[in-house]
C-alpha atoms as a PDB file:
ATOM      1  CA  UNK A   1       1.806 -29.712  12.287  1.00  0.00           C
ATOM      2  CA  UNK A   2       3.982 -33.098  11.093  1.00  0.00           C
ATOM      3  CA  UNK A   3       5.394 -33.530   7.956  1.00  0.00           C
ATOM      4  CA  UNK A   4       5.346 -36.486   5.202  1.00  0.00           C
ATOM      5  CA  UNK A   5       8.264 -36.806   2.503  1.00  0.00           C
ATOM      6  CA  UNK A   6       8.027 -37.956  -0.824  1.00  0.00           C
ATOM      7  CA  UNK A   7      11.084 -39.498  -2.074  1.00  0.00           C
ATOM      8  CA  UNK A   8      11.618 -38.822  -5.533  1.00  0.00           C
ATOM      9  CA  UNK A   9      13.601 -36.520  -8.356  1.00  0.00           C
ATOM     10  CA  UNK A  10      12.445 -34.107  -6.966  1.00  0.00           C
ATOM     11  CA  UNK A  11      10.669 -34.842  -3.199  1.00  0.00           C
ATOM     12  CA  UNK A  12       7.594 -33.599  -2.328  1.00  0.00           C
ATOM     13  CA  UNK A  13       7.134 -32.188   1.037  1.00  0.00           C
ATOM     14  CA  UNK A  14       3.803 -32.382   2.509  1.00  0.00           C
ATOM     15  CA  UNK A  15       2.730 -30.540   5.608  1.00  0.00           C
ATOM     16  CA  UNK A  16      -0.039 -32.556   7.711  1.00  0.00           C
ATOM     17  CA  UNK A  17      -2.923 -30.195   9.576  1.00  0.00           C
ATOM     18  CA  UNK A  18      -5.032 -31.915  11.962  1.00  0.00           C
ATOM     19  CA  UNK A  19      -8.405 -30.533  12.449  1.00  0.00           C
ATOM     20  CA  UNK A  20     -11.145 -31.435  15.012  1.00  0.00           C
ATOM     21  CA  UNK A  21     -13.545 -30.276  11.855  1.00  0.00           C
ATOM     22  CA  UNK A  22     -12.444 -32.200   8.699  1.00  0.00           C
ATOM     23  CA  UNK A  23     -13.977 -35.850   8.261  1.00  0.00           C
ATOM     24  CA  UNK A  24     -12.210 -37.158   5.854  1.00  0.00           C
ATOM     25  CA  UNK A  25      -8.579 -36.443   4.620  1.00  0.00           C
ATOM     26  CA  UNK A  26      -8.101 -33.698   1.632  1.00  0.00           C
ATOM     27  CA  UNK A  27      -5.121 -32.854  -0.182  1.00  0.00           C
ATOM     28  CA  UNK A  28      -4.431 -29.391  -1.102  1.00  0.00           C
ATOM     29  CA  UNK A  29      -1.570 -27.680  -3.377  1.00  0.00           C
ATOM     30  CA  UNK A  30      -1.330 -23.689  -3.055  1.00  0.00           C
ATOM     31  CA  UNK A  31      -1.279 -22.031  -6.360  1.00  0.00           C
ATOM     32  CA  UNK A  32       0.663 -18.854  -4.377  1.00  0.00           C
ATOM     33  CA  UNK A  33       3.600 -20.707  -3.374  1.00  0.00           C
ATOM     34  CA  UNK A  34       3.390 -24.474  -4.223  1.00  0.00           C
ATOM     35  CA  UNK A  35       3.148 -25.895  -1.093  1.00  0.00           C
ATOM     36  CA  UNK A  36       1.384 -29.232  -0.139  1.00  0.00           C
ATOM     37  CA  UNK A  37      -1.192 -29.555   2.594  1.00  0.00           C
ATOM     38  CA  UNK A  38      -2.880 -32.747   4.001  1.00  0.00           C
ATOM     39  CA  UNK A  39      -6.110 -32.027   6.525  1.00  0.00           C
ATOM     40  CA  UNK A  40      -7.181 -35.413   8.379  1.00  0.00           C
ATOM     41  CA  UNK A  41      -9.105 -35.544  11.574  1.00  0.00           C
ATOM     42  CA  UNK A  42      -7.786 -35.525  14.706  1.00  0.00           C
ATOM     43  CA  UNK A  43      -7.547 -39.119  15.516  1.00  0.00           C
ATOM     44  CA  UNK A  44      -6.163 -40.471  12.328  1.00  0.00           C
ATOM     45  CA  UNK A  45      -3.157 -42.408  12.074  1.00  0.00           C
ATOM     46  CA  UNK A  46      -0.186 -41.194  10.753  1.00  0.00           C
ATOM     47  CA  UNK A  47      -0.115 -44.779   8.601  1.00  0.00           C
ATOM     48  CA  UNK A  48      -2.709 -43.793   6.869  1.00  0.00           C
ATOM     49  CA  UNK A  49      -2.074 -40.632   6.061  1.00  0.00           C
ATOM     50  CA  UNK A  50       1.050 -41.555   4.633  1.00  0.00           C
ATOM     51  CA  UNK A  51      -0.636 -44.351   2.578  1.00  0.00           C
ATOM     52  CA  UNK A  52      -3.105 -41.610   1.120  1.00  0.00           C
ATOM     53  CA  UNK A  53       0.064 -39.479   0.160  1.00  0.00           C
ATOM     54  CA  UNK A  54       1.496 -41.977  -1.232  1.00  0.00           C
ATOM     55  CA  UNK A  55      -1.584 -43.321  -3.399  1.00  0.00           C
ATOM     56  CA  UNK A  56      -1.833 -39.443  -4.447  1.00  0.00           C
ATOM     57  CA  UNK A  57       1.661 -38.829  -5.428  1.00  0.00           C
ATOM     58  CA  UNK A  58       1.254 -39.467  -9.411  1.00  0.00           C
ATOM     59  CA  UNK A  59      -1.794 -36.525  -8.980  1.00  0.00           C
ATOM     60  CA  UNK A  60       0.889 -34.126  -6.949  1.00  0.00           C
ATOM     61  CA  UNK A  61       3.918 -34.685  -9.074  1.00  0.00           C
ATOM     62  CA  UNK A  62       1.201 -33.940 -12.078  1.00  0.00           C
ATOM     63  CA  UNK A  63       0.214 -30.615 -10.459  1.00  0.00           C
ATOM     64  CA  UNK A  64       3.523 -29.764  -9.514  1.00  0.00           C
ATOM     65  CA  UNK A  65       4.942 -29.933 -12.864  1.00  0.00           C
ATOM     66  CA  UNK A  66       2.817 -27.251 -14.196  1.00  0.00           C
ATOM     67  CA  UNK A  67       3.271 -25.225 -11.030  1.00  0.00           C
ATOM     68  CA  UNK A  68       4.918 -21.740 -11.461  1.00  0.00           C
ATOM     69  CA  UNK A  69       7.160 -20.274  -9.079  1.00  0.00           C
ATOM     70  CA  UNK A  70       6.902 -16.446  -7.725  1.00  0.00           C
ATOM     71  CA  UNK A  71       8.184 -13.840 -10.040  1.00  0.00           C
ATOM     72  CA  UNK A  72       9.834 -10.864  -8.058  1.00  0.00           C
ATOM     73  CA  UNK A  73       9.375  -7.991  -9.571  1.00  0.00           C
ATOM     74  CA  UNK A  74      12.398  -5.994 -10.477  1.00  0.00           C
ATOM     75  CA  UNK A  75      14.108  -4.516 -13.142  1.00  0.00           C
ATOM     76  CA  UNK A  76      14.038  -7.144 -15.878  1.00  0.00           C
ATOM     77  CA  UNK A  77      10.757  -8.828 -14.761  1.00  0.00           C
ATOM     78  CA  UNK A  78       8.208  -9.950 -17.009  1.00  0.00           C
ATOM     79  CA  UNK A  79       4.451  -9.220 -16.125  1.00  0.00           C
ATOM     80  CA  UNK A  80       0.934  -8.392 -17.384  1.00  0.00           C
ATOM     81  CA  UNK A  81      -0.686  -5.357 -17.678  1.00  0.00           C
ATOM     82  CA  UNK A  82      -4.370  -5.949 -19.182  1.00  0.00           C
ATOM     83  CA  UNK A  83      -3.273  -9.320 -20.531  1.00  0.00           C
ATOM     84  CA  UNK A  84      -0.059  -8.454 -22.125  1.00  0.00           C
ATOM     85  CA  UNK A  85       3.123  -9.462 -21.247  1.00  0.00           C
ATOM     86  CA  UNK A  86       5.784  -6.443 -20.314  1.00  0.00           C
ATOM     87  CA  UNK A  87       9.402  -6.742 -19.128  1.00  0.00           C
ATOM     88  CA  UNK A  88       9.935  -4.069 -16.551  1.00  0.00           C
ATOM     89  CA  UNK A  89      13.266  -1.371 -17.353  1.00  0.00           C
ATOM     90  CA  UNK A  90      14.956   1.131 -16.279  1.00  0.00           C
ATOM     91  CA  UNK A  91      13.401   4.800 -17.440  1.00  0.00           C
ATOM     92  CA  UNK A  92      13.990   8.273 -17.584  1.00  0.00           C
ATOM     93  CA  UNK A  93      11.881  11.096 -15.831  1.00  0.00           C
ATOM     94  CA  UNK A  94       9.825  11.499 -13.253  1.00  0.00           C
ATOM     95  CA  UNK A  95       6.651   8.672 -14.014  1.00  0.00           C
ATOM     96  CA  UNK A  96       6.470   5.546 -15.139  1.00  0.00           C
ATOM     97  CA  UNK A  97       5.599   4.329 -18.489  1.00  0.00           C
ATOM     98  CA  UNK A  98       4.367   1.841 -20.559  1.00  0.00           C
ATOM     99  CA  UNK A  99       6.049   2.241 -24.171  1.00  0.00           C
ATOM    100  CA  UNK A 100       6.186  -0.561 -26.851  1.00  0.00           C
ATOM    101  CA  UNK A 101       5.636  -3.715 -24.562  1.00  0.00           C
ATOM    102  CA  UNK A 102       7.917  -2.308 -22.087  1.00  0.00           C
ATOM    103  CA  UNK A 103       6.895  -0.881 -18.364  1.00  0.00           C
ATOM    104  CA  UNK A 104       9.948   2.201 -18.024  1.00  0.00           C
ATOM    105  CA  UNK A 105      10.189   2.685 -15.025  1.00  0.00           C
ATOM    106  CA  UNK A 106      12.681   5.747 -13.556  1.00  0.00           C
ATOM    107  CA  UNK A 107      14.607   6.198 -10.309  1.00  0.00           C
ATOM    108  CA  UNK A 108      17.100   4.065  -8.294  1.00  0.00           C
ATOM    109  CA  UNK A 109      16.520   0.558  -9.230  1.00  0.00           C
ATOM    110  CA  UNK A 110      15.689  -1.357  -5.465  1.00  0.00           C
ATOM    111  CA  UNK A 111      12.687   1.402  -5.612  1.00  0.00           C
ATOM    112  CA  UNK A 112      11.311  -0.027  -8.612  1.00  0.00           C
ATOM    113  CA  UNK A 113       9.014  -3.026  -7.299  1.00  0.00           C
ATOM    114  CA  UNK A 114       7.350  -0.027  -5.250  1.00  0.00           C
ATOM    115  CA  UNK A 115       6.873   2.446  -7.671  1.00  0.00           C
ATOM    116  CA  UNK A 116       5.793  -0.054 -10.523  1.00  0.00           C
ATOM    117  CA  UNK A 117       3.155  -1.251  -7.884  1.00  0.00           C
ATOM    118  CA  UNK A 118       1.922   2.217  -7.336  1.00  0.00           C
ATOM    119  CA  UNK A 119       1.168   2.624 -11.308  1.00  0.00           C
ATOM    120  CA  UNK A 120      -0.283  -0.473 -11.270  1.00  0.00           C
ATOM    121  CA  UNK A 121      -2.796   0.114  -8.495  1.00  0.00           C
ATOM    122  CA  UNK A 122      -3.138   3.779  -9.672  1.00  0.00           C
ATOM    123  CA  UNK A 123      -4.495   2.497 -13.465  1.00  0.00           C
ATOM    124  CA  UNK A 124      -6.366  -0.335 -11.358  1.00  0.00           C
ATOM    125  CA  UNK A 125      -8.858   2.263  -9.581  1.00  0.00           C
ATOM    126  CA  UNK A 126      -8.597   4.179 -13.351  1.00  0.00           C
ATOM    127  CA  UNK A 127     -10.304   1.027 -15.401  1.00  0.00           C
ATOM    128  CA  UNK A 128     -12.133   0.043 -12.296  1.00  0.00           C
ATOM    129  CA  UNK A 129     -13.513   3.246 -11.401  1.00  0.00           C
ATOM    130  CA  UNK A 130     -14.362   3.636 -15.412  1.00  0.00           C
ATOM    131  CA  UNK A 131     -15.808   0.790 -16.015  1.00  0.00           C
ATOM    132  CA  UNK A 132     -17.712   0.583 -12.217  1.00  0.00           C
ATOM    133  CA  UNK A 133     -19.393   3.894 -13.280  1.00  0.00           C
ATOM    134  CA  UNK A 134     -20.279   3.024 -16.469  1.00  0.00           C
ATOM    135  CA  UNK A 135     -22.552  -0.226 -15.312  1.00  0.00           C
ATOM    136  CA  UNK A 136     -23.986   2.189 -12.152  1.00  0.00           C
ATOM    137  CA  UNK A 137     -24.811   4.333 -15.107  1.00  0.00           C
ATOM    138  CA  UNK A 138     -27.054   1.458 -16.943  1.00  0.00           C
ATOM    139  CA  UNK A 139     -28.755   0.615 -13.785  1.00  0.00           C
ATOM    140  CA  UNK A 140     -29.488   3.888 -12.510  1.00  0.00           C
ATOM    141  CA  UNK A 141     -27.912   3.082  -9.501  1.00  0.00           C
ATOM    142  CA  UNK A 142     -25.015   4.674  -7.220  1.00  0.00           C
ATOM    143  CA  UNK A 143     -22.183   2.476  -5.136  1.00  0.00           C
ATOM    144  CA  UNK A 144     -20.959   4.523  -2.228  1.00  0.00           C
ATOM    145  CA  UNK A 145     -17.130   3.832  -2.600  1.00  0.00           C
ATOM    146  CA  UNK A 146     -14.678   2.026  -4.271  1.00  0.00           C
ATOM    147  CA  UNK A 147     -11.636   0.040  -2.939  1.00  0.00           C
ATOM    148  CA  UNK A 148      -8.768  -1.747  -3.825  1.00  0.00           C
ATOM    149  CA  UNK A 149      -7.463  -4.342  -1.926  1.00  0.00           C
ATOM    150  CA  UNK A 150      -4.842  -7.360  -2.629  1.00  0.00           C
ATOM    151  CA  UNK A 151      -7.840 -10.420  -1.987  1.00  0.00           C
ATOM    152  CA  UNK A 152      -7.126 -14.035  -2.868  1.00  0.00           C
ATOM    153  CA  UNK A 153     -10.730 -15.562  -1.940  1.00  0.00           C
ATOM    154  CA  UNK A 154     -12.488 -13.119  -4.330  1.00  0.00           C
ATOM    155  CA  UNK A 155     -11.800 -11.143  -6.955  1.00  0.00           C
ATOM    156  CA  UNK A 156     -14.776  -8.201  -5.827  1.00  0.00           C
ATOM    157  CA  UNK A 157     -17.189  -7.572  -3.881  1.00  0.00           C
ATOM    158  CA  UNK A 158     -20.655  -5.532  -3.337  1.00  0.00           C
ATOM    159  CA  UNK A 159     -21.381  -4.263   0.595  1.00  0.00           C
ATOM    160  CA  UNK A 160     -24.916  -4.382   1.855  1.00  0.00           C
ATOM    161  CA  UNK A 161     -24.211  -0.259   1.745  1.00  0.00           C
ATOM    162  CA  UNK A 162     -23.395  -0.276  -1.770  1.00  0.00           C
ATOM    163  CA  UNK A 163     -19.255  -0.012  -1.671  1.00  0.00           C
ATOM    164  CA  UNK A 164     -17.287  -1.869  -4.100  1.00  0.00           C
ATOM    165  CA  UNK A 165     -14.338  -3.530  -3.172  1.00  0.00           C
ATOM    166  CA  UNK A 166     -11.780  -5.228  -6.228  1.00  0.00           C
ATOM    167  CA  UNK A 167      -8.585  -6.745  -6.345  1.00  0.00           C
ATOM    168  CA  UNK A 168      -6.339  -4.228  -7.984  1.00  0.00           C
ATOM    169  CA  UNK A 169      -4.220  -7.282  -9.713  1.00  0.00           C
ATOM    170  CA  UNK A 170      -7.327  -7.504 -11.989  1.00  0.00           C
ATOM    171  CA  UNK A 171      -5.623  -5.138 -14.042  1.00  0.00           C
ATOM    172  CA  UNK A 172      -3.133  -7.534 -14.998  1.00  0.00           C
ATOM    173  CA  UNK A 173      -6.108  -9.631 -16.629  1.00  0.00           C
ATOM    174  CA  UNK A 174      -7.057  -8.911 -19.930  1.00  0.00           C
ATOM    175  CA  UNK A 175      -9.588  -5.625 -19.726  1.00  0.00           C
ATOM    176  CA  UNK A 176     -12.633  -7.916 -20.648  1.00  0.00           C
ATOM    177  CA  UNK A 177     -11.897  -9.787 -17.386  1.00  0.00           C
ATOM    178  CA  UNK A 178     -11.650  -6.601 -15.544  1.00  0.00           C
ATOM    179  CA  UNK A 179     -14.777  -5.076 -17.072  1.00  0.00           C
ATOM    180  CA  UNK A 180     -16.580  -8.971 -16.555  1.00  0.00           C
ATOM    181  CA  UNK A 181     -16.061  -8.458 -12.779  1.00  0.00           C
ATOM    182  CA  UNK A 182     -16.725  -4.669 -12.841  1.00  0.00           C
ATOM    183  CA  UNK A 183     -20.214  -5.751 -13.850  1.00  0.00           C
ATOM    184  CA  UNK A 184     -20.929  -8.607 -11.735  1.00  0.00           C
ATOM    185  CA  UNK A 185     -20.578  -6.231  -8.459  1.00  0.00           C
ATOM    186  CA  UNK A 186     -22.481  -3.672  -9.715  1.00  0.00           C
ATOM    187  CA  UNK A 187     -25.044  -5.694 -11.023  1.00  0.00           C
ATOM    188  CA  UNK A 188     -25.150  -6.685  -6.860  1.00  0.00           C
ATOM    189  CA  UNK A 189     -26.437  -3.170  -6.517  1.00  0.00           C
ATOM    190  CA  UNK A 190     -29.875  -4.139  -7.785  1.00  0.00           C
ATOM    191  CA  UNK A 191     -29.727  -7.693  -6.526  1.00  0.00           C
ATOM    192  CA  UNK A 192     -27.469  -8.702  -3.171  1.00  0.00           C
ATOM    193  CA  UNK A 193     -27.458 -13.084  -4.260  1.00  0.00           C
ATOM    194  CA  UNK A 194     -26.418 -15.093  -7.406  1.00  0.00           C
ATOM    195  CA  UNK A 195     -30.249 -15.926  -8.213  1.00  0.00           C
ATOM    196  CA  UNK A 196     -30.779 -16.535 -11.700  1.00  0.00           C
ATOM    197  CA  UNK A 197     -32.085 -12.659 -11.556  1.00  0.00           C
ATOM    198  CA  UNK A 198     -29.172 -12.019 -10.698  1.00  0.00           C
ATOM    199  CA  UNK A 199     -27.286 -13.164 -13.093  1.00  0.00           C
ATOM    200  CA  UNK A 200     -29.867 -11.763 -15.733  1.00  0.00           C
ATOM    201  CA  UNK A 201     -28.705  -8.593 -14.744  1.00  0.00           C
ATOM    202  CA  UNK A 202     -25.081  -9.810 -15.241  1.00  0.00           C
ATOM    203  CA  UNK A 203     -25.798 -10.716 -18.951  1.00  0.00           C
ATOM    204  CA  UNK A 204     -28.346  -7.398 -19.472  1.00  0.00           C
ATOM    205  CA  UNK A 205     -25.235  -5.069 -18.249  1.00  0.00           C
ATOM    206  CA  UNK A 206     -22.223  -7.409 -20.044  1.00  0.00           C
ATOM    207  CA  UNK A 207     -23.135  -9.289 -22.296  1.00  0.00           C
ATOM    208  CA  UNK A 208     -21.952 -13.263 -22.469  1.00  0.00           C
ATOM    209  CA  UNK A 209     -20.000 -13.426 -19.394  1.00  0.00           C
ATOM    210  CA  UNK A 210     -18.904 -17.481 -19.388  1.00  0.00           C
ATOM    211  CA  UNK A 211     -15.308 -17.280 -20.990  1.00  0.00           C
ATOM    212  CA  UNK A 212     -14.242 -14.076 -18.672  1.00  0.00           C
ATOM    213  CA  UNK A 213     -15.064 -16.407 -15.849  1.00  0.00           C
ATOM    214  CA  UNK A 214     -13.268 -19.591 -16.952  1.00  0.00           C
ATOM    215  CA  UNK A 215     -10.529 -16.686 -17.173  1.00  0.00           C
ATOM    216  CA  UNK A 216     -10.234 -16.221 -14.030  1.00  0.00           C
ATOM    217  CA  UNK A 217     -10.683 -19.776 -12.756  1.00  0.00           C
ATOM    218  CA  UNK A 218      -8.367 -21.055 -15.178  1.00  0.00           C
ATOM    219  CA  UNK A 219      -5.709 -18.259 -14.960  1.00  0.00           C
ATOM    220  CA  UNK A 220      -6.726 -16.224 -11.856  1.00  0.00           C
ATOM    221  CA  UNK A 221      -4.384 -17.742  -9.502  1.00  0.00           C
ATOM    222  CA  UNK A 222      -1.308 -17.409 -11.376  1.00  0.00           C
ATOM    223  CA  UNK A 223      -2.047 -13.425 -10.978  1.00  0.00           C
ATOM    224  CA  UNK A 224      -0.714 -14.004  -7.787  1.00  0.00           C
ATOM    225  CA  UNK A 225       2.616 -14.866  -8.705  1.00  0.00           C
ATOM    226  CA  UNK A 226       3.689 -11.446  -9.327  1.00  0.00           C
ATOM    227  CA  UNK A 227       6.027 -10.432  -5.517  1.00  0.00           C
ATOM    228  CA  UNK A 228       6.224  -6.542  -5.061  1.00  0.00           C
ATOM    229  CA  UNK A 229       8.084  -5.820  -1.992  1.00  0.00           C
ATOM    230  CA  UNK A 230       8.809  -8.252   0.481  1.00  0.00           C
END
């Protein structure tokens, strides 16, 4: 792995991965964290991949511009919960609570990244669960289980064995996203592809499904911005 600099206000580091699989050279800018990847076969020359930077650097400083850096959550964070924004404080009691566009959040302050991600993961399986049932319910079908994982390639997914498996930062989305991908895996229940049945089903369960899905193309990625823990 080599490296490429961009001089400039401000310079734009980009890492350089040689692969015995790519074919051409592609540049790629990571919504998590912001940093800039080139992939070139194995035998190309380091001239030219610093000639395609540097023909590419008006599209990276453009991307970079609108790029938003990690939010660590804390006391005093901002974040969504079901598309509206909350600033995380300190509360009283024994659970956390969501009160007037505020997430309250009690106990010793470095323990609240932790505990707000346990709420948030907790009222992830509630809406998931809820909604996952309710679309079962219209098919007259049955999933076998239902996870919750922290994905970045995919938002859910429907096993060959019927489980469902959703990213519990979906409930950070606004619930019409949540509910959107809710029935897309269940609607996998009845059929296992994205054939244009398939997506009948999709529409016969939700409903016009287009705008939740530009959602989460559009705005999906910046869900990930959100740091709990380390």
């Amino acid at each position: 792995m080599g490296q490429i600099t961009l001089s400039g206000n401000p310079p734009i580091e980009v890492n350089l991965r040689r692969s015995s699989r790519a074919r051409r050279m592609t540049l790629r800018l990571s919504q998590l964290d912001g940093k800039v990847t080139l992939t070139l076969p194995l035998q190309t020359p380091d001239r030219e991949a610093r000639a395609f930077v540097a023909d590419k650097e008006a599209w990276l400083r453009g991307h970079l511009a609108g790029y938003a850096p990690p939010v660590r959550i804390g006391l005093g964070a901002r974040l969504p919960i079901e598309g509206v924004m909350m600033q995380v404080r300190a509360g009283s009691g024994r659970r956390v609570r969501i009160e007037a566009g505020a997430i309250l959040v009690p106990g010793p302050a470095e323990q609240a990244s932790a505990r707000l991600a346990g709420h948030i993961k907790s009222l992830a399986r509630d809406r998931l669960a809820a909604a996952s049932d309710h679309y079962a319910d219209c098919l007259g079908r049955r999933y076998s289980k239902l996870t919750l994982h922290d994905t970045r390639s995919r938002w859910g997914s429907c096993s060959s064995d019927g489980g469902l498996m959703y990213s519990w930062r979906l409930v950070m989305a606004p619930p019409e996203v949540l509910t959107y991908v809710a029935a897309h895996e269940v609607a996998h229940l009845v059929e296992m592809n994205h054939s244009s049945a398939f997506w009948r089903v999709v529409t016969d369960l939700y409903g016009p499904w287009q705008a939740q899905r530009d959602w989460l193309k559009i705005h999906g990625a910046g869900l990930h911005r959100y740091r709990f823990g380390d």
